[in-house]
Protein backbone atom coordinates (compact mmCIF):
# COMPACT_ATOMS: atom_id res chain seq x y z
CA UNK A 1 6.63 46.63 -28.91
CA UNK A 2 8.18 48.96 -25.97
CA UNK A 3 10.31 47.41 -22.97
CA UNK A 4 7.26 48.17 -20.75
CA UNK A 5 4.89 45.67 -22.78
CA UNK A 6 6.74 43.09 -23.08
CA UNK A 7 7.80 43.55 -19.30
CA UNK A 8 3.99 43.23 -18.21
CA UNK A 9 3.24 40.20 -21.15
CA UNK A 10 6.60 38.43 -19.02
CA UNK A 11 5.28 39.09 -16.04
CA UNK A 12 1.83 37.26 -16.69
CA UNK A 13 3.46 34.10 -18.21
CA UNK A 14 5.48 34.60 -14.90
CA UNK A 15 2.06 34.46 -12.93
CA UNK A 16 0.78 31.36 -14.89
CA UNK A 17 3.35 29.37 -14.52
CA UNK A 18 3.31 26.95 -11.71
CA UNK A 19 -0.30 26.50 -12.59
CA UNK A 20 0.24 25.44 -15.87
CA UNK A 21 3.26 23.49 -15.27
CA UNK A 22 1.31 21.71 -12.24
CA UNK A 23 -1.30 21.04 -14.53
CA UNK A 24 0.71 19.41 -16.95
CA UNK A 25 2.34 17.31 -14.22
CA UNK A 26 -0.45 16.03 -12.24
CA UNK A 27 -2.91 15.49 -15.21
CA UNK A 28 -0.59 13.89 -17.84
CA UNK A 29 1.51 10.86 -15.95
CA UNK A 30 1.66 8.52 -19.69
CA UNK A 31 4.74 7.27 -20.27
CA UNK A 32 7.17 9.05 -22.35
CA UNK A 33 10.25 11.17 -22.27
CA UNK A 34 8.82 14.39 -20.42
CA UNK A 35 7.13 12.56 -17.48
CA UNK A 36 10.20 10.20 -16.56
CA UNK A 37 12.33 13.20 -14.94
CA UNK A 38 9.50 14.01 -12.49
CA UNK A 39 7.35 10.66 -12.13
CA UNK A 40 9.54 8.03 -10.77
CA UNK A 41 8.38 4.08 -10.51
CA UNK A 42 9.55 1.29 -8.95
CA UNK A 43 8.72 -1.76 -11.68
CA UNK A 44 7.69 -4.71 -8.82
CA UNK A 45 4.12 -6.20 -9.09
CA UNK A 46 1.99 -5.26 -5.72
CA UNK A 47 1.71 -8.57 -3.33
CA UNK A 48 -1.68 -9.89 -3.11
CA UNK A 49 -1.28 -8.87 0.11
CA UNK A 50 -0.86 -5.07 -0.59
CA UNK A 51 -3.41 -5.29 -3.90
CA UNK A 52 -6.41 -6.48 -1.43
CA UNK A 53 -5.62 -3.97 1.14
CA UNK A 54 -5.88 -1.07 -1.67
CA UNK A 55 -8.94 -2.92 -3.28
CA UNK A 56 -10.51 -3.12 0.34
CA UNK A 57 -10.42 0.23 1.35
CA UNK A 58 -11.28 2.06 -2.45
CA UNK A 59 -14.53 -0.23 -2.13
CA UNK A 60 -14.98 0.76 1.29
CA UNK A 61 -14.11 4.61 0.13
CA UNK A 62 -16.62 4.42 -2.91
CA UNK A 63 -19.25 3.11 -0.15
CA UNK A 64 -18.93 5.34 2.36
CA UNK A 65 -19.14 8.65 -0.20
CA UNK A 66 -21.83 6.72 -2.24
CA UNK A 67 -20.18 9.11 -5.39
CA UNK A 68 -21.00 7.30 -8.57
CA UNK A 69 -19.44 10.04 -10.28
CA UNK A 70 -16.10 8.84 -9.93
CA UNK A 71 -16.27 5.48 -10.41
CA UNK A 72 -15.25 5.20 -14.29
CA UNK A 73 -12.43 7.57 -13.29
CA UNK A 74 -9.16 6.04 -13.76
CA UNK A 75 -7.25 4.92 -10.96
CA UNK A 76 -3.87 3.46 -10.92
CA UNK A 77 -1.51 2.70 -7.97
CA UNK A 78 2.01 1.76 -8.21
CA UNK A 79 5.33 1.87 -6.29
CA UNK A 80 8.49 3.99 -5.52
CA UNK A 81 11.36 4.41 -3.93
CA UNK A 82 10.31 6.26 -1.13
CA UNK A 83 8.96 6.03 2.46
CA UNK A 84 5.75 7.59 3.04
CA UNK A 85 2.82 7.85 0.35
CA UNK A 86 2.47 10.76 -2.32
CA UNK A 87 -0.71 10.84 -4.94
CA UNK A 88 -0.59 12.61 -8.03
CA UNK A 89 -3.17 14.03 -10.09
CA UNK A 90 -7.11 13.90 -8.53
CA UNK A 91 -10.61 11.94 -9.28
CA UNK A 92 -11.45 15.80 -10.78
CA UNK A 93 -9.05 15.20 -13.81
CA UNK A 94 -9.51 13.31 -17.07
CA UNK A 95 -6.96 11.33 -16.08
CA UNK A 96 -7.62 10.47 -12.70
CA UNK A 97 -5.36 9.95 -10.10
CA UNK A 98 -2.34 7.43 -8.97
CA UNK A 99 -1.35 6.47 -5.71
CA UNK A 100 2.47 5.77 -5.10
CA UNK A 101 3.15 3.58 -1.88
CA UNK A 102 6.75 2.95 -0.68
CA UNK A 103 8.36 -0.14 -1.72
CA UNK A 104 8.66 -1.00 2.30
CA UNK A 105 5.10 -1.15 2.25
CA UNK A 106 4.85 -4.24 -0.22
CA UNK A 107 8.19 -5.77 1.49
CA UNK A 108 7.07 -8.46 3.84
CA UNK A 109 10.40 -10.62 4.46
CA UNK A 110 13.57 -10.00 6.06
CA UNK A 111 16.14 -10.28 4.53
CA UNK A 112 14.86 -8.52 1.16
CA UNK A 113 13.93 -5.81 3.41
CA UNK A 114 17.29 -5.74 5.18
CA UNK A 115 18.70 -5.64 1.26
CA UNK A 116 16.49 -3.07 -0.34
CA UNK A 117 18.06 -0.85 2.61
CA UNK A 118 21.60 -1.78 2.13
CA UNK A 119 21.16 -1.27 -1.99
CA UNK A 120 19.26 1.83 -1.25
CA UNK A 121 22.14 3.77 1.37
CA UNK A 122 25.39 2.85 0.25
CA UNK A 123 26.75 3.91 3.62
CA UNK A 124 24.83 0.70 5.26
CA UNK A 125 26.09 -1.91 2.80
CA UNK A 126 28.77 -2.91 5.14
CA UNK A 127 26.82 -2.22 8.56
CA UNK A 128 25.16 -5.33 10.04
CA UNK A 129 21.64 -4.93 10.84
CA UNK A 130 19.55 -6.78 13.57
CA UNK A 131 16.27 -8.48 13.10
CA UNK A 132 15.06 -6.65 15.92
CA UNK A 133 15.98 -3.14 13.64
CA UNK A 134 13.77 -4.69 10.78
CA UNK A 135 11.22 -5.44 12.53
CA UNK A 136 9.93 -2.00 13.77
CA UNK A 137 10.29 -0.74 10.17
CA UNK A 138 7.43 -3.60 9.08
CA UNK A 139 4.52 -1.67 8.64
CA UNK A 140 1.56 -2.94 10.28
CA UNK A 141 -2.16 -3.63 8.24
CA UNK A 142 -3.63 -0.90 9.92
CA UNK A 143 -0.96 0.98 9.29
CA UNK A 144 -1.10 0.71 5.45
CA UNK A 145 -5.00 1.14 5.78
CA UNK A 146 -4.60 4.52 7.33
CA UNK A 147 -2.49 5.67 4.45
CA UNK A 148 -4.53 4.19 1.73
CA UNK A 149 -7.59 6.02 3.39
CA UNK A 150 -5.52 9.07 3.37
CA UNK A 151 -4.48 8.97 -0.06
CA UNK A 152 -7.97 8.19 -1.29
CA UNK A 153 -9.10 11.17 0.73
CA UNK A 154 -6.24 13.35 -1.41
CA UNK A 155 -7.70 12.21 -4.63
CA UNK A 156 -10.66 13.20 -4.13
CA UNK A 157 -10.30 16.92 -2.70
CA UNK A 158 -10.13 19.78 -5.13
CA UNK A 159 -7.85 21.59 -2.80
CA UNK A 160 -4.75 19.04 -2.68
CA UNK A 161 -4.73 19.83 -6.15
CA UNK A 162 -5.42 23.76 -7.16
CA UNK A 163 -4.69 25.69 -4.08
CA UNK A 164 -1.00 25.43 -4.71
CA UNK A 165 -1.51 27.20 -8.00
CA UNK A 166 -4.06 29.76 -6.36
CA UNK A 167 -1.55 30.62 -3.73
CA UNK A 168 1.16 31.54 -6.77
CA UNK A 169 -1.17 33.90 -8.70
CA UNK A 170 -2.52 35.00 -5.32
CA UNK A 171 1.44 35.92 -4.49
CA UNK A 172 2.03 37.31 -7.53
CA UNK A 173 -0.76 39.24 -7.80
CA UNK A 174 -0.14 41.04 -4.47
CA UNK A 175 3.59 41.69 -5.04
CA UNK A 176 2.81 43.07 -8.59
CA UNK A 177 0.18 45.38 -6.67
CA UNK A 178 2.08 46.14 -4.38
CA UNK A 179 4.97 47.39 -6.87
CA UNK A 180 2.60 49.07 -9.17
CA UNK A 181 2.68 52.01 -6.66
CA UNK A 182 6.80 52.43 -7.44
CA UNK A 183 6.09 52.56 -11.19
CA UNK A 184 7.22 55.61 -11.55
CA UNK A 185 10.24 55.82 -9.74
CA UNK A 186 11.64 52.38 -10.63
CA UNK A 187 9.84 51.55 -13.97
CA UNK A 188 7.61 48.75 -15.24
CA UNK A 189 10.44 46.40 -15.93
CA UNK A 190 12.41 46.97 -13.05
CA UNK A 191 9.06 46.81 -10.75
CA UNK A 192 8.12 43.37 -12.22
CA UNK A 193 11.29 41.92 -11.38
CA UNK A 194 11.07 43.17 -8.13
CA UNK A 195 7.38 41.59 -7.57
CA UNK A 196 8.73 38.36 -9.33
CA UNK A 197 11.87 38.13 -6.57
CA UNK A 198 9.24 38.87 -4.11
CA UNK A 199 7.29 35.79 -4.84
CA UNK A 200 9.82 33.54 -5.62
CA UNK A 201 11.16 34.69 -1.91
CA UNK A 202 7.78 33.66 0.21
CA UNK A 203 6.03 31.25 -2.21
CA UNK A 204 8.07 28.58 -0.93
CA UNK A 205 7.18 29.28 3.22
CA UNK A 206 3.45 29.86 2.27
CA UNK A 207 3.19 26.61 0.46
CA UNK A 208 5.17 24.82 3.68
CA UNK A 209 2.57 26.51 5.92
CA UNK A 210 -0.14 25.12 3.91
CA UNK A 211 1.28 21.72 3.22
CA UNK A 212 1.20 21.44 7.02
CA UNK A 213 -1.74 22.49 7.33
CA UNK A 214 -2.98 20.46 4.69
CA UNK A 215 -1.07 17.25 5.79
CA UNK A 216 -2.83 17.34 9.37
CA UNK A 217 -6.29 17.88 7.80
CA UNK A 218 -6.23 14.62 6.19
CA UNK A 219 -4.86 12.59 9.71
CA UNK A 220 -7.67 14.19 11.42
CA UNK A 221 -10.59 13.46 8.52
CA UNK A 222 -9.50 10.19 8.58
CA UNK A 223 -9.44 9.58 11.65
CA UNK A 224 -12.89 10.72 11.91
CA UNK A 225 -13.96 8.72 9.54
CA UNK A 226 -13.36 5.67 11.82
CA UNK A 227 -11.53 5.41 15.14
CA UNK A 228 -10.27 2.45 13.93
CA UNK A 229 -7.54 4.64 11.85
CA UNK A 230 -6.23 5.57 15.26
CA UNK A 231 -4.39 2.62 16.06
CA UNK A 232 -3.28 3.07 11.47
CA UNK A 233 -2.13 6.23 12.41
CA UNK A 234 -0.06 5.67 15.21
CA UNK A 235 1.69 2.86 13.33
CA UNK A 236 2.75 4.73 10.62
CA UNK A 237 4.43 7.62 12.80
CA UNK A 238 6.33 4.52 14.72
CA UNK A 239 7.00 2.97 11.53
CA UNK A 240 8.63 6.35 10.40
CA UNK A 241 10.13 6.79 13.91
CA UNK A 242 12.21 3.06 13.30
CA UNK A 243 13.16 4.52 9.69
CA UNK A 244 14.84 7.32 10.53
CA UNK A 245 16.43 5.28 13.37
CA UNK A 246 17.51 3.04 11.12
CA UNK A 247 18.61 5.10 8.06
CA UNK A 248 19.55 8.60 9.93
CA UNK A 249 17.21 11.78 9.35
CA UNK A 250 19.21 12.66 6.88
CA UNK A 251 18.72 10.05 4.54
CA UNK A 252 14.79 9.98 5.53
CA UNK A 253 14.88 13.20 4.83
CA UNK A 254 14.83 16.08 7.50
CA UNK A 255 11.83 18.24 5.74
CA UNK A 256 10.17 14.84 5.86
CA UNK A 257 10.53 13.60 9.42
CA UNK A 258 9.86 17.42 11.13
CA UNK A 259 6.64 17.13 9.38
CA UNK A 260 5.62 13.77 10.75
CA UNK A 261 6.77 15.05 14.00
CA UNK A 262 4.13 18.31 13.58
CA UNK A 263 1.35 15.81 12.55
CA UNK A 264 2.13 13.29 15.40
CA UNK A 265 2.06 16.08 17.90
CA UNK A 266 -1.07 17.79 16.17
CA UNK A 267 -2.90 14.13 16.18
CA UNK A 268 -1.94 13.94 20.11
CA UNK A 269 -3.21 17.10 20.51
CA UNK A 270 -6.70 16.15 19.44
CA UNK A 271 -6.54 13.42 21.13
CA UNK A 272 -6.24 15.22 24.51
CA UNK A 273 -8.94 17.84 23.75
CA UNK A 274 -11.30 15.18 22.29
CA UNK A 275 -11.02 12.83 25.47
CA UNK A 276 -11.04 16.57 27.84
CA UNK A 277 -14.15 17.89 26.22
CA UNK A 278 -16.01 14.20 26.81
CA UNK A 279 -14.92 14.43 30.24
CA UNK A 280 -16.68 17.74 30.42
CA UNK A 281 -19.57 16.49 28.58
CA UNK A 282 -20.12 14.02 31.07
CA UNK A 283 -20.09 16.38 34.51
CA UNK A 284 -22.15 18.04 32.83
CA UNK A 285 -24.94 15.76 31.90
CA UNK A 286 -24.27 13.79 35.41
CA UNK A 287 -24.74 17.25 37.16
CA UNK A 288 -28.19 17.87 34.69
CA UNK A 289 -29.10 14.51 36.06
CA UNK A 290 -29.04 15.33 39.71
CA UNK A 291 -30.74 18.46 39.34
C-alpha cells in the first residue's frame, strides 16, 4: 500500500477519534481498570438530605417533560472531589447518565467542612479558618436545586453530548479541504499533517466558545423553567464567589471561575433586558389604554 493511502486511511482514524473515544467515555462508566483514570468518585453515601433533594427535583423533572421514554433509563448520581457539578453520559444512551455533585454539596457541618478543605489544599493545613469563611461556602437548598435542575436538563439534551464530536469532524473536515488544494505541491502525507496540526490548533478555542455558550443556555432554560431557580442561581455563583475566596483561583481553578464569571454576567444581563422589555410592555399597553 503507497505512503499516500495509508496517509488518507491515518487521517480518517484521525477524524474519528474524539468521537469514538467520547463515546466510549460517556457511555461505558462500569467499573474496571480503563474507566478509573478518567471517572473519578468520592466513596461517601449521599445525606438524606442531599438524596431527597435529587429525588425531588428528577420527579419534578419527569413531571414537567411528561417523557415516559426515559424513565427505565438508568440513572445514577454520586460524588467527587470537585466544586461545581459535571454529568456524564445522557438519558439517549444505553447506559444512561450519572450526575457527579461536589462533596461540599453533601457537607453540612463545620468542622468536617473546614477539614475536607485543609486535607484537600495542603497549603491551608496550617492556616486557621473562621466560621464566618465556612459559612458562605454552605450551599444553600435552592442553590443545590438549581444545579440538580441543570444537570437533569444536560442529561437529557442530545447536544451536551454529540456536538463536541460534530465540531471535531466538522474541523477536520474543513482543514483537510482546505489542504486538498496544496496536494500537489506539498503531497498527501505532508497535507494531512498539516490539516491534522490545524485542528488540533483551533479545536480546543471552538469547543471553549461552545462550552460557554452551552453553559449559559442551561442557566437561562432553567431559569425559565421557574423563577424560583433565580434566587438557586444566584446562590451558587456566591457560593463559588466564597470558594475561590477561600481556596485562591488557582486552586478553584482559573478556567473554572472566568466561566462562572461569563455566566453570572450573562444571567444579569437577562435579567436587565427581561425587567426593560416589561417596562416597555407596560407603557405600551397603559398608552393603548388611554387611547
Amino acid at each position: 500500500m503507497s505512503k499516500v493511502n495509508y496517509a488518507k486511511q491515518i487521517y480518517v482514524a484521525f477524524a474519528l477519534s474524539v468521537p469514538t473515544v467520547s463515546l466510549v467515555i460517556e457511555g461505558y462508566r462500569s467499573e474496571n481498570f480503563f474507566t478509573k483514570f478518567y471517572f473519578k468518585k468520592v466513596n461517601k453515601e449521599l445525606t438524606p438530605k442531599l438524596a431527597d433533594l435529587i429525588e425531588n427535583e428528577i420527579d419534578s423533572f419527569l413531571i414537567e417533560h411528561k417523557s415516559f421514554s426515559i424513565r427505565d433509563i438508568e440513572f445514577k448520581v454520586s460524588l467527587y472531589d470537585n466544586f461545581t457539578p459535571k454529568t456524564w453520559g445522557s438519558f439517549l444512551l444505553k447506559e444512561g447518565s450519572e450526575i457527579q455533585f461536589p462533596v461540599t454539596f453533601n457537607i453540612q457541618d463545620y468542622d468536617e467542612f473546614r477539614e475536607y478543605i485543609k486535607n484537600k489544599f495542603l497549603s491551608l493545613k496550617d492556616t486557621p479558618i473562621p466560621y464566618k469563611f465556612i459559612s458562605d461556602c454552605f450551599l444553600s437548598d435552592e442553590g443545590k436545586k438549581f444545579c440538580i435542575k441543570r444537570e437533569l436538563f444536560k442529561a437529557n439534551n442530545g447536544y451536551h453530548l454529540f456536538f463536541p464530536s460534530f465540531l471535531w469532524i466538522f474541523s477536520s473536515s474543513i482543514f483537510y479541504l482546505t489542504v486538498s488544494f496544496l496536494f500537489p505541491v506539498t503531497g498527501i502525507p505532508i497535507g494531512c499533517l498539516t490539516a491534522a496540526l490545524g485542528t488540533i490548533g483551533i479545536y480546543p478555542t471552538l469547543l471553549k466558545k461552545y462550552k460557554e455558550k452551552e453553559e449559559k443556555y442551561f442557566d437561562k432554560i432553567v431559569i425559565d423553567s421557574d423563577e424560583l431557580y433565580k434566587k438557586g442561581a444566584d446562590d451558587f455563583f456566591n457560593y463559588c464567589r466564597s470558594l475561590k475566596k477561600l481556596v485562591g483561583i488557582e486552586n478553584f481553578g482559573k478556567s473554572d471561575f472566568d466561566l462562572i464569571e461569563k455566566r453570572m454576567h450573562h444571567i444579569k444581563k437577562k435579567a436587565i433586558e427581561s425587567r426593560l422589555m416589561n417596562r416597555k410592555n407596560f407603557i405600551e399597553k397603559k398608552n393603548n389604554t388611554q387611547l
